[in-house]
Protein backbone atom coordinates (compact mmCIF):
# COMPACT_ATOMS: atom_id res chain seq x y z
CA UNK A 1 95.70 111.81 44.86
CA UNK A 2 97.38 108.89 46.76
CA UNK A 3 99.33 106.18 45.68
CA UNK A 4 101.09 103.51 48.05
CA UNK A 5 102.79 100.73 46.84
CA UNK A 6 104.61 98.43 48.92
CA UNK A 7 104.62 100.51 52.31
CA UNK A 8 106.16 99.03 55.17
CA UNK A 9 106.11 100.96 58.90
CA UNK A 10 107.95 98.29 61.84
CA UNK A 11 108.26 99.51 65.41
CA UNK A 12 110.85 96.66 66.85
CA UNK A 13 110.16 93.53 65.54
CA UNK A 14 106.28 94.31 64.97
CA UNK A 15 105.41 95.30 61.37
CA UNK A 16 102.57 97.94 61.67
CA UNK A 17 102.07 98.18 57.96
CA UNK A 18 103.25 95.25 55.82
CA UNK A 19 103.49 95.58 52.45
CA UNK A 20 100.54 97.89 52.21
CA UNK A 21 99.47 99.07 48.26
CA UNK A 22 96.54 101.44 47.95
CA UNK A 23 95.75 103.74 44.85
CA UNK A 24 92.82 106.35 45.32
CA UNK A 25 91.68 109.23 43.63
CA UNK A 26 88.81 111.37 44.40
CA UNK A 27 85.80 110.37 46.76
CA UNK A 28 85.55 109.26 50.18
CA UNK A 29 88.19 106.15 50.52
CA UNK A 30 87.59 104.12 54.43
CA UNK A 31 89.78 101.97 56.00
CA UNK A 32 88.26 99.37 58.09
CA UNK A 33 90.04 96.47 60.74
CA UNK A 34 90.58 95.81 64.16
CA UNK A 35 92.65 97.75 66.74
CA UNK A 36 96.19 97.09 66.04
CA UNK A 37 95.41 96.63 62.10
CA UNK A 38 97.68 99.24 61.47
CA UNK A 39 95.05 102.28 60.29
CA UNK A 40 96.35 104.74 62.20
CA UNK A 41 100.34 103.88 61.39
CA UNK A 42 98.72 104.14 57.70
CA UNK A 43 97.31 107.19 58.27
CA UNK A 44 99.58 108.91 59.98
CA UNK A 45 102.20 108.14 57.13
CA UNK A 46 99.60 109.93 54.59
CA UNK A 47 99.32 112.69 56.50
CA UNK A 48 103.33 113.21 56.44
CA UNK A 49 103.84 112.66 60.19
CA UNK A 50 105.84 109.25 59.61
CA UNK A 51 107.84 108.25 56.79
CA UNK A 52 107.68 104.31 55.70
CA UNK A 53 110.73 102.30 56.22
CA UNK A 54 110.14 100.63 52.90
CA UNK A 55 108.25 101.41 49.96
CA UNK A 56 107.24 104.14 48.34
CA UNK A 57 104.68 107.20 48.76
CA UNK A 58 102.98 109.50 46.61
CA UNK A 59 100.14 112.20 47.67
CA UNK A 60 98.64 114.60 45.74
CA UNK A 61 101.22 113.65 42.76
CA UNK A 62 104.23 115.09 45.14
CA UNK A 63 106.78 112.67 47.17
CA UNK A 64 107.13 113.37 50.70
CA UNK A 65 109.90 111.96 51.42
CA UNK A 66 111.13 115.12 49.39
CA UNK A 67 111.46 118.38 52.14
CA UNK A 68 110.30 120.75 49.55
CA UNK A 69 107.45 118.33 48.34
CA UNK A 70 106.28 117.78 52.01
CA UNK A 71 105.63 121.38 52.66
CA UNK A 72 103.45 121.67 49.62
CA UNK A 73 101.54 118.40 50.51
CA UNK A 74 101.23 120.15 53.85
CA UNK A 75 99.41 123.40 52.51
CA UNK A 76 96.89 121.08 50.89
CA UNK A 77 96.27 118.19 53.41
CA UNK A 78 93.88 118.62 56.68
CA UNK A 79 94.74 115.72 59.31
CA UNK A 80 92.35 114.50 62.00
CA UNK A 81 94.62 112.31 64.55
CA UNK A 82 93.12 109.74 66.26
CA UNK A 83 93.91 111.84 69.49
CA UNK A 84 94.27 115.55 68.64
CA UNK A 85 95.94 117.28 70.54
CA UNK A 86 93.77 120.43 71.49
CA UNK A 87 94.87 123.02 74.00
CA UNK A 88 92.91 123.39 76.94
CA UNK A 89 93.05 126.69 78.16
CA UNK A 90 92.10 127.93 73.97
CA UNK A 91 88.91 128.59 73.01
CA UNK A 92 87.86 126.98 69.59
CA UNK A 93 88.51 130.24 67.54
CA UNK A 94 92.08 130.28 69.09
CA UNK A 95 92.56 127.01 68.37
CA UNK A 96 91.63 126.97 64.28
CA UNK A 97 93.30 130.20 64.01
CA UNK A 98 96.47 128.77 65.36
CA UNK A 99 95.92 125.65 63.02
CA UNK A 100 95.46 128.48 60.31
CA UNK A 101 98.50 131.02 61.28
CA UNK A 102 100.51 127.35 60.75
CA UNK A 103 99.12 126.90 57.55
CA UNK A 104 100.07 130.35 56.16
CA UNK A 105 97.34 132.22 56.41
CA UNK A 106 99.07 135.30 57.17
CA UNK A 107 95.93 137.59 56.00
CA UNK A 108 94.21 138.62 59.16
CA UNK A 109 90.97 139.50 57.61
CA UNK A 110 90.78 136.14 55.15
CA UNK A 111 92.18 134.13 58.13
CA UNK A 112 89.19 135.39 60.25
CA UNK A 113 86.71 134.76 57.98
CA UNK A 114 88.04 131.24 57.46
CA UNK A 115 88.08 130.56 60.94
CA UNK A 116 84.54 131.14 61.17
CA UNK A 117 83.70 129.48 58.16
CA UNK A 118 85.16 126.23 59.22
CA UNK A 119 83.67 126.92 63.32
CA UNK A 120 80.11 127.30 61.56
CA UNK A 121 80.63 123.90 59.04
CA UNK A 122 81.10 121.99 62.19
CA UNK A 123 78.29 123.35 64.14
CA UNK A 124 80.69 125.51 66.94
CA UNK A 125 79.65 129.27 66.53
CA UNK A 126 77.86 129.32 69.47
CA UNK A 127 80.61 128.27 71.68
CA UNK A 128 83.72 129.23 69.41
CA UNK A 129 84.72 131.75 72.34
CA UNK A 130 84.59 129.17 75.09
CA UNK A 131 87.54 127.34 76.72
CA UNK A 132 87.90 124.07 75.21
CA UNK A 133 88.30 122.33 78.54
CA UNK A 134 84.70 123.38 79.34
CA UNK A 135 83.55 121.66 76.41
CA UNK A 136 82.18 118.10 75.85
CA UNK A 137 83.95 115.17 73.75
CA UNK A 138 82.26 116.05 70.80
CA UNK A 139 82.54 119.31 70.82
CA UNK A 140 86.23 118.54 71.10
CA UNK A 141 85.94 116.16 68.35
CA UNK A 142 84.24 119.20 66.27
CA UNK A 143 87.28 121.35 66.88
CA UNK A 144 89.81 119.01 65.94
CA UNK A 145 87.69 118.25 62.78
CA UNK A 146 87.24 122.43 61.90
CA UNK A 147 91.08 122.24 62.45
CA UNK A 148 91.38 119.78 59.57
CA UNK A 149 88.75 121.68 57.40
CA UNK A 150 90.76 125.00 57.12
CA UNK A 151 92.02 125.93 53.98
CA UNK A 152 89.80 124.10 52.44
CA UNK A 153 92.00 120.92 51.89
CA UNK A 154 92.48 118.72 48.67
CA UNK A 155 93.39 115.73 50.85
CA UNK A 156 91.64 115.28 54.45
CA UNK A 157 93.01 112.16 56.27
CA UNK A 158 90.71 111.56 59.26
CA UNK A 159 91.20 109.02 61.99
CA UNK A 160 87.85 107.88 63.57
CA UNK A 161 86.02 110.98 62.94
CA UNK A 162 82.70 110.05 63.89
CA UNK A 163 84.25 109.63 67.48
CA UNK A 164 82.20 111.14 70.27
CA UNK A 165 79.70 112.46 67.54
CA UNK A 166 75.49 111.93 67.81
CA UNK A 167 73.71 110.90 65.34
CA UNK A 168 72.16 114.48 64.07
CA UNK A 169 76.11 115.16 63.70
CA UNK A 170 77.13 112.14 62.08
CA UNK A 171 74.77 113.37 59.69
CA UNK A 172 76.29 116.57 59.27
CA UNK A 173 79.84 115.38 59.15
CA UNK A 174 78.92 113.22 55.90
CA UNK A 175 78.13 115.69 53.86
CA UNK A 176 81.20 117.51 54.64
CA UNK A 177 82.87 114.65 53.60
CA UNK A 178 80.85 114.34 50.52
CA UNK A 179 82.30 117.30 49.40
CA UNK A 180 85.41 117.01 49.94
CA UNK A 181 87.88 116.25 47.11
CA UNK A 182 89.40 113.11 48.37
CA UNK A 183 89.28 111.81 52.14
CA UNK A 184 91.13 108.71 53.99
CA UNK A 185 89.44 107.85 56.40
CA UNK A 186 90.09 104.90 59.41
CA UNK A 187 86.91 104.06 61.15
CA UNK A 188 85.04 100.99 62.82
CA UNK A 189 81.68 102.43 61.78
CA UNK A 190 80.92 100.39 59.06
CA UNK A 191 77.47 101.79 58.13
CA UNK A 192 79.47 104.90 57.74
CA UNK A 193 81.85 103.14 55.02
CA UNK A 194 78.17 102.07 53.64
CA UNK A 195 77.17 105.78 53.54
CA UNK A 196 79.93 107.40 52.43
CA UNK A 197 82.49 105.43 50.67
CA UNK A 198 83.05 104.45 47.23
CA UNK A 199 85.73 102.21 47.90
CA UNK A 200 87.19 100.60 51.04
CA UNK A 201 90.62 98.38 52.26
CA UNK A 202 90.22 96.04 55.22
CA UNK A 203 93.00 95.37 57.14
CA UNK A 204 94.56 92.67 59.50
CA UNK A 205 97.54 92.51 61.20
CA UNK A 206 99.34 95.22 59.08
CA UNK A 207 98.04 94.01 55.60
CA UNK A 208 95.53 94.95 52.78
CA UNK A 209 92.94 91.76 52.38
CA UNK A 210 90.86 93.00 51.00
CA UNK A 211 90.32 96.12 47.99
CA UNK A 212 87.21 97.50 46.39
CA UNK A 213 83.97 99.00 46.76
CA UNK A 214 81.01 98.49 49.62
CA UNK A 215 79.21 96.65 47.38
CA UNK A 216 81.75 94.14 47.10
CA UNK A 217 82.89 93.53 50.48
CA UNK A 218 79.18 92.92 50.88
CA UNK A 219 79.13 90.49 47.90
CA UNK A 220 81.98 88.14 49.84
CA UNK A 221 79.12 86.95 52.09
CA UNK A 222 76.71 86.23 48.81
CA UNK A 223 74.63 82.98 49.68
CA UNK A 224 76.19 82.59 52.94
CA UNK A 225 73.90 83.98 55.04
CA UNK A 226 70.74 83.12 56.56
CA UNK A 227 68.08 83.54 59.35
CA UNK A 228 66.02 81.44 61.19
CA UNK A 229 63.88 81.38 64.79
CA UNK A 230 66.53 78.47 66.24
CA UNK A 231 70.75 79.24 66.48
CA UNK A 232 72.43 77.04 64.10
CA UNK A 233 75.16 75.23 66.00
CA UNK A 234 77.38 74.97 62.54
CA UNK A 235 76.82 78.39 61.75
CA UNK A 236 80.62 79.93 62.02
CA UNK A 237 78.71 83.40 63.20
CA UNK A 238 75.10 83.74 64.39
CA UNK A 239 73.39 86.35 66.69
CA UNK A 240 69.94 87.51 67.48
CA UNK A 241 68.16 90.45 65.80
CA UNK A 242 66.01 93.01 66.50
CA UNK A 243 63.08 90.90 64.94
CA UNK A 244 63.69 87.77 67.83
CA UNK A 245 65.45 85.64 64.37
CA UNK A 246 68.87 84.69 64.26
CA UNK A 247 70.90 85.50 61.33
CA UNK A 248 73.90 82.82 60.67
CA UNK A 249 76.82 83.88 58.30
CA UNK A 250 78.85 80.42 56.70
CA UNK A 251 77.51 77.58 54.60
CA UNK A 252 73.77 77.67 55.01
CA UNK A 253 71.90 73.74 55.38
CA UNK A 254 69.80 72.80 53.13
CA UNK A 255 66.45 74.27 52.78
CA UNK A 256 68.15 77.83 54.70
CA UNK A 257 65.87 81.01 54.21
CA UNK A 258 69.17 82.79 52.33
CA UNK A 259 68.98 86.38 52.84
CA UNK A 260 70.85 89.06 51.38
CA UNK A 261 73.87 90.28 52.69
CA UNK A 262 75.16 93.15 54.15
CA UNK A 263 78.86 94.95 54.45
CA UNK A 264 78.78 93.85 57.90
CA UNK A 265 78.33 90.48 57.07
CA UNK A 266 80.76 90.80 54.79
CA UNK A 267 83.52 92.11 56.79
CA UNK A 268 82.49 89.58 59.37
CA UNK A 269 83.16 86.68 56.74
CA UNK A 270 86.53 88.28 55.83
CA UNK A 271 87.24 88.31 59.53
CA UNK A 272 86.78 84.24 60.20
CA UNK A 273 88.27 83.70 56.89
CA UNK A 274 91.47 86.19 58.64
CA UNK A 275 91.54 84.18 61.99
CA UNK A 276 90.81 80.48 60.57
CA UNK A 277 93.24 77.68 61.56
């Protein structure tokens, strides 16, 4: 469904994405890292809006760099920017049946009933004939996603999608995800990489470090973490709980109460290890 190998994106002399190889199939797929990683530069090149400067591209077993490849890709991707651009002065119906007049839906009847379709998976029947400007962030968010949903796409790349979303429709927004065919998804949620992905690529400054599934981003951090009631000074991460403990991630003294880790403490670890001298 997508397979990147050696994809390079520079604006000037910074390198967005350096060198960046990713192979997915179906499933939920999340990209995790810092602003300025270079997720959204990523995204936005599998979602046929930029074209790599190096490297090469394939997404749903098409090429876009091919003009009458793209256009098919295009019928069969849904794309969540990380700032959609939603018109104001539409209401949310006008909005996903613009999205869906783009998409070739030229069946008035079918295009209606797949307007509301995607209005009701999101949650936004009640308000699907309000302006958008009267609406709050995540109802916004909720438009831009239904937007993405029509057609029922075989590839959805989402950028932060869980943006402006409470929890009862975080909820609700994983299982659409669950069933889609294959999403990419950027996000700095990383209990919703734990809940919904079966693999994951962390980035840092523009590069891949690290590939594989939640379990093993979790397992980087195996034996190097543990809690106590006092801060360990030579702990290279430590903070307070809920429970009044601190938990320490790095090489645990002698005697440590080593605890299980988690993906955060994982990604944590892969962090310092990122940023070491």
């Amino acid at each position: 469904m997508i397979e990147a190998i050696a994809l390079t994106k520079s604006y000037g002399g910074t390198r967005a994405v350096d060198d960046v190889t990713l192979s997915a199939d179906r499933g939920v797929i999340g990209l995790l890292g810092p602003n300025g990683a270079g997720k959204t530069s990523l995204l936005r090149m599998a979602a046929t809006v930029l074209a790599p400067d190096e490297g090469s591209l394939r997404l749903l077993g098409l090429d876009p760099g091919r003009a009458d490849e793209r256009v098919q890709i295009r019928r069969r991707l849904g794309y969540l920017p990380q700032s959609p651009g939603l018109y104001p002065g539409f209401t949310p119906y006008d909005m996903v049946d613009y999205v869906a007049v783009l998409k070739e839906h030229t069946d008035r009847e079918r295009r209606r009933h797949e307007v509301r379709r995607v209005l009701e998976a999101v949650t936004l029947q009640d308000v699907m004939h309000r302006k958008i400007r009267a609406l709050s962030g995540g109802m916004k968010q909720r438009v831009a996603l239904a937007c993405a949903l029509v057609g029922q796409p075989d590839l959805l790349v989402l950028d932060e999608p869980a943006n402006g979303l409470d929890p009862d429709q975080r909820l609700g927004l994983r299982s659409l995800l669950s069933a889609a065919p294959t999403v990419l998804m950027a996000t700095h949620n990383i209990s919703e990489v734990s809940a919904l992905c079966q693999q994951v690529y962390v980035m840092f400054t523009g590069r891949v470090r690290f590939a594989g599934t939640p379990a093993e981003l979790a397992g980087l951090a195996h034996g190097r973490v543990w809690e106590d009631d006092r801060q360990d000074p030579d702990a290279v991460r430590s903070w307070l709980t809920p429970t009044g403990s601190y938990r320490h991630l790095g090489d645990p003294p002698s005697g440590a109460a080593v605890v299980d880790p988690t993906l955060d403490d994982g990604y944590l670890l892969l962090a310092r290890m990122e940023h070491a001298p």
